[in-house]
C-alpha atoms as a PDB file:
ATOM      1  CA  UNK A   1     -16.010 -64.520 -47.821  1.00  0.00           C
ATOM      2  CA  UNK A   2     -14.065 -67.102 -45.515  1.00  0.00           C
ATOM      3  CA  UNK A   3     -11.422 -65.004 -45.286  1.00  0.00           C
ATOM      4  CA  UNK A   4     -13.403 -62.142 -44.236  1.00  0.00           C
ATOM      5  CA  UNK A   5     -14.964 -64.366 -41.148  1.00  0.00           C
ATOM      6  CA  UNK A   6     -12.380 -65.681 -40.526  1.00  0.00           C
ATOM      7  CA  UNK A   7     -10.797 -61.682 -39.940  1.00  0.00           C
ATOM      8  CA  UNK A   8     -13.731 -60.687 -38.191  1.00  0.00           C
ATOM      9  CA  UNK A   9     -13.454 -64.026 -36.057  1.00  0.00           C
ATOM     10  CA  UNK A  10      -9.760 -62.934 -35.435  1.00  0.00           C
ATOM     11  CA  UNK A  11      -9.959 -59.454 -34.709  1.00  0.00           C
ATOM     12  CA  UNK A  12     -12.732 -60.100 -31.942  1.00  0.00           C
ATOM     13  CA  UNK A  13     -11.031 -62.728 -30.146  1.00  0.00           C
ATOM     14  CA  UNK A  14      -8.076 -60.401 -30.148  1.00  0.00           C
ATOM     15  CA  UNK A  15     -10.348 -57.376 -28.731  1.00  0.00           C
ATOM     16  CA  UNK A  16     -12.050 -59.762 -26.233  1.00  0.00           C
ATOM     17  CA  UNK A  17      -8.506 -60.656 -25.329  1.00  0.00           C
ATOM     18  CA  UNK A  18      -6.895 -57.360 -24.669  1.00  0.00           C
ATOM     19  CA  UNK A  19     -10.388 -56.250 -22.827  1.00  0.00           C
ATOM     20  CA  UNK A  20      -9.684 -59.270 -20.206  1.00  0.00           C
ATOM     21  CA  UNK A  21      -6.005 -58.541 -19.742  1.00  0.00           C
ATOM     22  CA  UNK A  22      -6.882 -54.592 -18.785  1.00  0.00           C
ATOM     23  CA  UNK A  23      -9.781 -55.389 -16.917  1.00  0.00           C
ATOM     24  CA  UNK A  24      -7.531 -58.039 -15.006  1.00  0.00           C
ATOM     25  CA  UNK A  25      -3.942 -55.846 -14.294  1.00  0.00           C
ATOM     26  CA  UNK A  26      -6.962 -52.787 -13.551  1.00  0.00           C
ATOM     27  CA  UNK A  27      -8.336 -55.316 -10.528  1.00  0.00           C
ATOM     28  CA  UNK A  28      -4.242 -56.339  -9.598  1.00  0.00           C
ATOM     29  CA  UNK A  29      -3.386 -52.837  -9.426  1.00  0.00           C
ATOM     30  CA  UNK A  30      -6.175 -51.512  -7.626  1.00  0.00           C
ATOM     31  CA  UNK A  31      -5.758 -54.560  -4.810  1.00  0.00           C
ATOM     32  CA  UNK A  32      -2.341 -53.916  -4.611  1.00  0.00           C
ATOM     33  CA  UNK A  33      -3.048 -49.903  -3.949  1.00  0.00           C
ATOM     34  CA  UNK A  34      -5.559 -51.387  -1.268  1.00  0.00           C
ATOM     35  CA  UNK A  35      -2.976 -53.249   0.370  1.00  0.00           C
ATOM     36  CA  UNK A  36      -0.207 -50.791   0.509  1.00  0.00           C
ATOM     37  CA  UNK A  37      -2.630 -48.215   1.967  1.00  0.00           C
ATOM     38  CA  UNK A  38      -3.879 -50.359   4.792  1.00  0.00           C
ATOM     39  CA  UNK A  39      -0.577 -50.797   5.436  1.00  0.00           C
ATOM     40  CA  UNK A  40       0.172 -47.083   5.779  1.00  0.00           C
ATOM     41  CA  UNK A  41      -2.598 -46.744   7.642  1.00  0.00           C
END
């Protein structure tokens, strides 16, 4: 039973960080779109 918490404890903290990292490059990309199309414009 340990083991399996200790999984489940594992694989969320791994889903919670790879959810963070793509929300963050998603936000870095999208500024950096912003930017280079104000400067275009």
């Amino acid at each position: 039973m340990k083991q399996q918490k200790a999984m489940l404890i594992a694989l969320i903290v791994i889903c919670l960080t790879v959810i963070v990292t793509a929300l963050v490059t998603r936000k870095d990309l999208c500024e950096v779109r912003i930017r280079t199309g104000r400067r275009r414009l």
